[in-house]
Protein backbone atom coordinates (compact mmCIF):
# COMPACT_ATOMS: atom_id res chain seq x y z
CA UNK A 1 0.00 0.00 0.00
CA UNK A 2 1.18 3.87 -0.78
CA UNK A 3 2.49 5.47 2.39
CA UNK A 4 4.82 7.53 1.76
CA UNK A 5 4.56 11.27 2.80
CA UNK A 6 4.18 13.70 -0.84
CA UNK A 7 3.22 10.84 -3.15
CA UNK A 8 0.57 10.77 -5.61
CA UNK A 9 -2.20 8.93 -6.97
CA UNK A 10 -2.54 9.69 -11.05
CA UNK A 11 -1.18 13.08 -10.25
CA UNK A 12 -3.71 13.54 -7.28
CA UNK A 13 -2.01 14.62 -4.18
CA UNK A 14 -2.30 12.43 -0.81
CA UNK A 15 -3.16 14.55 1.76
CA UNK A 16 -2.76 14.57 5.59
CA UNK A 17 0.81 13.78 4.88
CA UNK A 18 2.18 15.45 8.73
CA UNK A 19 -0.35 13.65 10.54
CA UNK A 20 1.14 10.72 8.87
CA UNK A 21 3.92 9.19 12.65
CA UNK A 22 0.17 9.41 14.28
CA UNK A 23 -1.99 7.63 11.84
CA UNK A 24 0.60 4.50 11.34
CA UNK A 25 1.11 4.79 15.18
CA UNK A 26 -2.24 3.66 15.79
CA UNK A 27 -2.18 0.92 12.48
CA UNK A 28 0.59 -0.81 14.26
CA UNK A 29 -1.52 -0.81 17.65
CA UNK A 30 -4.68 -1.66 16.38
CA UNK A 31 -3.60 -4.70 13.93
CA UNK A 32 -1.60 -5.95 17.04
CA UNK A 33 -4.61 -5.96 18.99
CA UNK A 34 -6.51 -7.46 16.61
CA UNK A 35 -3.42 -10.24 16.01
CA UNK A 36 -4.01 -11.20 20.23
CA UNK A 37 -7.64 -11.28 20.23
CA UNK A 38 -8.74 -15.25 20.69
CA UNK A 39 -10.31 -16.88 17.63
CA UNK A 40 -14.08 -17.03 18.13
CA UNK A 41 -15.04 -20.76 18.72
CA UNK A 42 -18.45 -20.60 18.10
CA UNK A 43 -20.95 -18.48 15.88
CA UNK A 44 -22.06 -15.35 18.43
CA UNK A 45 -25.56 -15.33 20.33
CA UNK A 46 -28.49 -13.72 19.62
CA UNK A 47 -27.29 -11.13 22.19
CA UNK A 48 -24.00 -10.59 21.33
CA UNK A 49 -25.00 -10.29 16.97
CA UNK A 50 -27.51 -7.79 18.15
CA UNK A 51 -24.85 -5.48 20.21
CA UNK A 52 -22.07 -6.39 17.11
CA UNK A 53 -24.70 -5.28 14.69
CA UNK A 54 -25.04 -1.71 16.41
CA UNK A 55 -21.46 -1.39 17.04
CA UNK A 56 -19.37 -1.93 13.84
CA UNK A 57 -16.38 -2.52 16.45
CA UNK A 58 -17.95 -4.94 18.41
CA UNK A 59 -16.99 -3.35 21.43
CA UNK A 60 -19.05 -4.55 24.93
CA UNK A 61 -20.67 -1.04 25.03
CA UNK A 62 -23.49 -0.22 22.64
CA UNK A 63 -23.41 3.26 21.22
CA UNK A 64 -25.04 5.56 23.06
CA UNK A 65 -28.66 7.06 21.53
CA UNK A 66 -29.22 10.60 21.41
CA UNK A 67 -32.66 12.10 22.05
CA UNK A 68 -32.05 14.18 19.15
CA UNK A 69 -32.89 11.20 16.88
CA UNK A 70 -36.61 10.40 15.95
CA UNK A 71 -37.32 6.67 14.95
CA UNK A 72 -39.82 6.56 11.96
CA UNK A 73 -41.09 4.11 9.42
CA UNK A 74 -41.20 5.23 5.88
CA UNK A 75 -41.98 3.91 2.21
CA UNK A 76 -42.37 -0.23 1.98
CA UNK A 77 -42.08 -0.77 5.88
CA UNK A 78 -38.20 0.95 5.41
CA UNK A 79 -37.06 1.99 9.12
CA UNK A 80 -35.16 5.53 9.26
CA UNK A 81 -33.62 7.89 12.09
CA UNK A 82 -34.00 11.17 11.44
CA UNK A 83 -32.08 14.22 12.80
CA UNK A 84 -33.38 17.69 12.86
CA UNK A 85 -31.74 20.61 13.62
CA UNK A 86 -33.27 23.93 14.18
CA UNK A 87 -31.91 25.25 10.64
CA UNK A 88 -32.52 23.38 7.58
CA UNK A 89 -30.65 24.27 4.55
CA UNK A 90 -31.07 20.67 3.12
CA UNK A 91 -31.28 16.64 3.60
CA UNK A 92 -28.74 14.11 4.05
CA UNK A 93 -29.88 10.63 3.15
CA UNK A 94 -27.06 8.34 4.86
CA UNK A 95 -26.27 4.73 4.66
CA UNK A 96 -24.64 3.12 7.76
CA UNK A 97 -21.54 1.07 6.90
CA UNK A 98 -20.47 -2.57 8.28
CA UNK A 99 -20.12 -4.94 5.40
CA UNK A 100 -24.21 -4.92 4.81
CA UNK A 101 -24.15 -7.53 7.98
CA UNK A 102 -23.62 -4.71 10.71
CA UNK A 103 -24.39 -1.79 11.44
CA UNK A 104 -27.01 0.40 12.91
CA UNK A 105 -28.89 3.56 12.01
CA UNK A 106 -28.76 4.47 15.42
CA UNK A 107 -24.88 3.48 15.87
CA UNK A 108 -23.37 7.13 14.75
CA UNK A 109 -26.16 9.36 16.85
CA UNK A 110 -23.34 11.64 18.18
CA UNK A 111 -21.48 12.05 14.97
CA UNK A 112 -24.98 12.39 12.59
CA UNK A 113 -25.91 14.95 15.15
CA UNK A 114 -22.96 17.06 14.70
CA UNK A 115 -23.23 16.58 11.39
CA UNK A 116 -26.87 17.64 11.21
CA UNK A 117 -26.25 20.92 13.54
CA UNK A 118 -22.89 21.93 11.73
CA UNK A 119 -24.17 21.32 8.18
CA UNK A 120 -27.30 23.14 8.83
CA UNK A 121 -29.20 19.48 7.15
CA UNK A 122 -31.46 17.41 8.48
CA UNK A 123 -30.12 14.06 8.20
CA UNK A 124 -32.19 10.41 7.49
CA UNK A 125 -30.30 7.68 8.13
CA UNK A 126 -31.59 4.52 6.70
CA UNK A 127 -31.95 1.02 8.74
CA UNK A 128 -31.19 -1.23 6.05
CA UNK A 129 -32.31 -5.25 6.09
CA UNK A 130 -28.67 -7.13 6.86
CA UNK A 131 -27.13 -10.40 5.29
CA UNK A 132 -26.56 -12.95 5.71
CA UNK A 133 -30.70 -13.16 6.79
CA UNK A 134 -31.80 -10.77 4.12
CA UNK A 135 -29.23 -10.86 1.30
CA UNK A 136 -28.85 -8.80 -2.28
CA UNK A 137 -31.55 -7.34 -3.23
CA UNK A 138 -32.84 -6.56 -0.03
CA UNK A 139 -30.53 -3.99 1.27
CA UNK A 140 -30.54 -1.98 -1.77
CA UNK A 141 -34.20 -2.16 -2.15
CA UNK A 142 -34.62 -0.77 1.48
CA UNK A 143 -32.38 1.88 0.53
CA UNK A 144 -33.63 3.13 -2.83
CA UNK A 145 -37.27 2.86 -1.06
CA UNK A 146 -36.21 5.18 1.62
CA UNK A 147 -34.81 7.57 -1.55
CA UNK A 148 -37.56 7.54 -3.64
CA UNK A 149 -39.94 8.23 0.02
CA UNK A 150 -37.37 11.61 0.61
CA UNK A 151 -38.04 12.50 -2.77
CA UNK A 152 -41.91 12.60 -3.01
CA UNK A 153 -41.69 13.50 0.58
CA UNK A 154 -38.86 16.41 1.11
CA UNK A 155 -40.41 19.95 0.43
CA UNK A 156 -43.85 18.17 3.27
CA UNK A 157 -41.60 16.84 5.69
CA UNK A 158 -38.32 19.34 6.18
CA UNK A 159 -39.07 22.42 4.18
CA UNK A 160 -36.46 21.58 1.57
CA UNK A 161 -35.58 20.36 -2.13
CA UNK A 162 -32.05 20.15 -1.24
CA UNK A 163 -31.23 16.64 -1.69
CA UNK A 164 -27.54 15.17 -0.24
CA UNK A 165 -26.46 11.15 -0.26
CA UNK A 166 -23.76 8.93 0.67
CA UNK A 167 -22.42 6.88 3.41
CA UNK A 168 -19.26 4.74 4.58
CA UNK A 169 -17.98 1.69 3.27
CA UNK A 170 -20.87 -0.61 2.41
CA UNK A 171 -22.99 2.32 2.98
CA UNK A 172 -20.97 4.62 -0.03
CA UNK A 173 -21.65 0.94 -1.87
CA UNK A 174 -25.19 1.59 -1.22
CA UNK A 175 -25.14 5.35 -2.11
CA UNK A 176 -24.04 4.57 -5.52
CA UNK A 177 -26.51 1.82 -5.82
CA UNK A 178 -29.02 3.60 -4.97
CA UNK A 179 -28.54 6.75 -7.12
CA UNK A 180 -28.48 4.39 -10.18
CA UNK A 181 -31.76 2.48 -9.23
CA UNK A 182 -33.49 5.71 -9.16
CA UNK A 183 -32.37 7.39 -12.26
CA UNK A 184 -32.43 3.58 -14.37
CA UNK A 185 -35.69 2.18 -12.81
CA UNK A 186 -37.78 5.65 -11.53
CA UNK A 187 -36.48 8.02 -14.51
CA UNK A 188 -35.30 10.49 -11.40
CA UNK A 189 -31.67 11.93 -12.73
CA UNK A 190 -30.75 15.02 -10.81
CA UNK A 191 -32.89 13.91 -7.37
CA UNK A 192 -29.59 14.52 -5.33
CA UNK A 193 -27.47 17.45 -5.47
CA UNK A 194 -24.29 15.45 -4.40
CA UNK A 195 -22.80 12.55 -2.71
CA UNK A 196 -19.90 12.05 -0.02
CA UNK A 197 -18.26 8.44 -0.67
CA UNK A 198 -15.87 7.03 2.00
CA UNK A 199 -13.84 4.32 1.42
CA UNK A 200 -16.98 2.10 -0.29
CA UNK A 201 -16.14 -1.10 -2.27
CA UNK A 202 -17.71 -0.33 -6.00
CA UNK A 203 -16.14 -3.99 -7.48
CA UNK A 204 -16.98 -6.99 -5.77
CA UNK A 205 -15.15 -9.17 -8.04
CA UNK A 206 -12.36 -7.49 -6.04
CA UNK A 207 -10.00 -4.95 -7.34
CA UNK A 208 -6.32 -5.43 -7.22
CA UNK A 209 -5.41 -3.53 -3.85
CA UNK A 210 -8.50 -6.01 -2.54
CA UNK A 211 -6.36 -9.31 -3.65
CA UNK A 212 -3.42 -8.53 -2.48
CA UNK A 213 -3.55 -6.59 0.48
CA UNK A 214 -3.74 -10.04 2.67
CA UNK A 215 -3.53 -11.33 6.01
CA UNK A 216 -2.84 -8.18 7.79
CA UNK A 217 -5.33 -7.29 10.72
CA UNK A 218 -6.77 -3.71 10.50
CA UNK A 219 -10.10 -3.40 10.55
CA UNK A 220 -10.31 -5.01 7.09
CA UNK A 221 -8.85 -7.19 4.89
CA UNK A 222 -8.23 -9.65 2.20
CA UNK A 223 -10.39 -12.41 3.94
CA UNK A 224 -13.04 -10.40 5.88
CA UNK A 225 -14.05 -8.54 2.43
CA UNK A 226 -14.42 -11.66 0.47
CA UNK A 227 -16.51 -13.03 3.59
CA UNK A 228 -18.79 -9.62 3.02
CA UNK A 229 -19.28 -10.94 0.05
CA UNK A 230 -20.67 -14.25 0.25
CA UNK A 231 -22.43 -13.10 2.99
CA UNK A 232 -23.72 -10.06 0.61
CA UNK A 233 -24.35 -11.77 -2.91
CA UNK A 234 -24.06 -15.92 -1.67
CA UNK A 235 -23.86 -18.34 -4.40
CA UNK A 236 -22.92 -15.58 -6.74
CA UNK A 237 -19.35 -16.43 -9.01
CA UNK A 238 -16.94 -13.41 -9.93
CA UNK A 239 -18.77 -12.82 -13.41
CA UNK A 240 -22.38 -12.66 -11.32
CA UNK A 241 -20.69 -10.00 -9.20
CA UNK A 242 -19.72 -7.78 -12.24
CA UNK A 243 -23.25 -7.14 -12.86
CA UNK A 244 -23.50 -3.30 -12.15
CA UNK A 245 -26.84 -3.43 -10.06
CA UNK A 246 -23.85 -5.34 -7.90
CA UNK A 247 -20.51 -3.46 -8.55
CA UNK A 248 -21.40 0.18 -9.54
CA UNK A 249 -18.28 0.68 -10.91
CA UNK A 250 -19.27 -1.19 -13.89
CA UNK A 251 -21.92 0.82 -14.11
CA UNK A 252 -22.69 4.00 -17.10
CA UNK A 253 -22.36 6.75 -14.27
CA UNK A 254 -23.84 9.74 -16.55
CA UNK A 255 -26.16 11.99 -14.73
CA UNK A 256 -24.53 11.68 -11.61
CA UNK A 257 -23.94 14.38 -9.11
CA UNK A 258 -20.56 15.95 -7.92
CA UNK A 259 -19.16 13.58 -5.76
CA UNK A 260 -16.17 13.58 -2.60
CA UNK A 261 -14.71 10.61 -2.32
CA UNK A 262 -12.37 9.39 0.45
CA UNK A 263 -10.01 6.45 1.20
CA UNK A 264 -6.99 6.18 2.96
CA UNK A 265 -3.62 4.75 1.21
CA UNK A 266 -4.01 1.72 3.80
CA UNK A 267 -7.10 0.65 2.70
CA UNK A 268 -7.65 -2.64 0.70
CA UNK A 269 -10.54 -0.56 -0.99
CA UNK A 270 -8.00 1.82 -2.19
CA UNK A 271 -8.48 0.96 -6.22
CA UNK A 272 -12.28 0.94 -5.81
CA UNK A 273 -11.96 4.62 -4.80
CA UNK A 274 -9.22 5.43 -7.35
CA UNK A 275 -10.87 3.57 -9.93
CA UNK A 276 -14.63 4.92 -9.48
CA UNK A 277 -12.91 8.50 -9.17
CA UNK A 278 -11.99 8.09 -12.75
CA UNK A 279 -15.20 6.89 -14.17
CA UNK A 280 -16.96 9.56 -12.55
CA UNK A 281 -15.32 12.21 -14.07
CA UNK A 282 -14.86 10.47 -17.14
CA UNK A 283 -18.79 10.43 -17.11
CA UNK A 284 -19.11 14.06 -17.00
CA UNK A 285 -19.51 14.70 -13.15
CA UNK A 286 -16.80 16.99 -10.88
CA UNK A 287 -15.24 14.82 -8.26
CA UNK A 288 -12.71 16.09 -4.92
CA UNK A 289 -10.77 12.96 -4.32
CA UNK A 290 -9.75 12.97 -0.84
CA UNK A 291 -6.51 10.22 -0.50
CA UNK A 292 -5.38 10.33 3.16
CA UNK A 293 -1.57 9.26 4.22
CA UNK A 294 -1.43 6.04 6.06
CA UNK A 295 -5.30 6.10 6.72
CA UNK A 296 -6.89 2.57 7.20
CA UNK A 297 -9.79 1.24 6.43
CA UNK A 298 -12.72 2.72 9.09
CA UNK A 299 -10.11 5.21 10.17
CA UNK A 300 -13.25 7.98 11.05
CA UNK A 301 -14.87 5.60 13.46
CA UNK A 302 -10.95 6.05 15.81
CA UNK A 303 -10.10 9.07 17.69
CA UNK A 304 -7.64 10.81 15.53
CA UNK A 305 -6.45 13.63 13.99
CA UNK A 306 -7.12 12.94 10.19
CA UNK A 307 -10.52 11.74 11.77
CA UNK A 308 -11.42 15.42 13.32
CA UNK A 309 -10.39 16.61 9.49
CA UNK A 310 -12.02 14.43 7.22
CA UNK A 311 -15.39 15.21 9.18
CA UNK A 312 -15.08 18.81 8.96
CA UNK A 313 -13.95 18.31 4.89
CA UNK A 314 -17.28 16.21 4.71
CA UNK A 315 -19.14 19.06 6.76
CA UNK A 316 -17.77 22.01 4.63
CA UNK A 317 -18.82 19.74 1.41
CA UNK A 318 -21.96 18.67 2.16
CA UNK A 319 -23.12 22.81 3.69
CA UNK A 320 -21.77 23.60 0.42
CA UNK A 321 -22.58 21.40 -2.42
């Protein structure tokens, strides 16, 4: 993986470059962490999915809930949290990362919060059905129902025609997804303004930096993404997987929307990124590429510097796009 402070990516700076002692400071400490933890011996209970499902980290604490949050049920039965502030300029649709098997819309309450008071937008965060129970289709249907609901439903519910998307990881997946269900199946090109992408896997017939990252233990690797997968698309081969409705990066992305996207040089998603960058603008659309020194995969869920950046890069773009 790139590391190095100053390099570039196709002529695209990597940023964050000082912050860089820090950032592989904590790599080193959390992949040796990860090496001592014992191997599970059985598959988790009931209990302990459940708190894994709302904490991506699986940490024995569940993340707190804020009484900001309002729990609703929108268009096909499609759970959302919803954040509103006392200004809204506009509405962030987000999709919860966690390899479409954990997760929680109610897992980030602190940080959508922030986001949502900052960013002057009310933000909609979309509870998702999770594999390995409810496999492809079923999160992406949940998610482009909860679109097509905020665009009937916008202007009624939060004053606004502002439309914002995007998400982390398999939730940037789903962003992308989604936007393309609703402009190929609903004829609705233009419903979202723009989209903030962070470190999302866009090929899941696995891009180069996927295969041969390895072994290693950050929060994601070799292994544990191709596991996401069956769990995602089961009995699907590497051809199946290609199909765009599946890997948006073999998708025609005209009549997108500006678009940040984010990943971190240590990321085995780094090509997906890279490569999706490309096609985007190649389709017409501007695109910020944000390539962070040293970053891993996840690195906004830690306590870090590049963390406290990145959110107020996807504050400024989102307030502004």
């Amino acid at each position: 993986m790139l590391s190095r402070a100053g390099a570039t990516v196709d002529g695209m700076t990597i940023t964050d470059e000082d912050c860089l002692p820090e950032t592989l400071a904590f790599n080193e400490q959390f992949e040796a962490a990860a090496a001592n933890r014992p191997a599970r011996g059985q598959a988790p209970s009931a209990a302990r999915l459940a708190l894994l499902r709302r904490n991506r980290l699986g940490g024995d604490t569940p993340p707190v809930r804020l009484p900001h949050g309002q729990d609703r049920v929108v268009e096909d039965g499609v759970r959302v949290r919803v954040f509103v502030p006392d200004h809204v300029d506009g509405v962030y649709l987000h999709f919860h990362g966690g390899g479409w098997a954990f997760g929680s819309a109610d897992g980030q309450d602190a940080r959508l919060w922030r986001l949502a008071e900052q960013a002057r937008l009310a933000v909609v965060s979309v509870d998702y059905r999770l594999a390995p129970e409810h496999p492809f289709p079923a999160g992406p249907d949940d998610c482009a129902a909860a679109a097509r609901w905020l665009v009937k439903h916008a202007v009624a519910e939060f004053g606004t025609e502002r439309l914002l998307i995007g998400g982390e990881s398999a939730g940037a997946h789903l962003s992308v997804v989604t936007m393309l269900r609703l402009r190929d199946r609903h004829g609705s090109t233009g419903a979202f303004r723009a989209a903030h992408l962070l470190f999302g896997p866009y090929d899941l017939s696995m891009t180069p930096s996927q295969r041969r990252f390895g072994p290693r233990h950050p929060l994601s690797n070799t292994e544990t993404i191709r596991g996401s997968y069956e769990m995602f698309t089961p009995r699907m081969g590497e051809e199946q997987r290609r199909n765009p409705e599946v890997s948006p990066l073999f998708a025609d992305l005209s009549g997108l929307p500006p678009a940040r996207i984010v990943v971190g040089t240590e990321d085995p998603l780094l090509d997906d990124s890279l490569f999706l960058a490309a096609r985007w603008q190649a389709a017409g659309a501007p695109v910020q590429l944000g390539v962070v020194a040293g970053a891993m995969h996840g690195f906004t869920l830690f306590p870090l510097t590049i963390t406290e950046r990145e959110q107020q890069r996807e504050r400024d773009f989102l307030a502004s796009a």
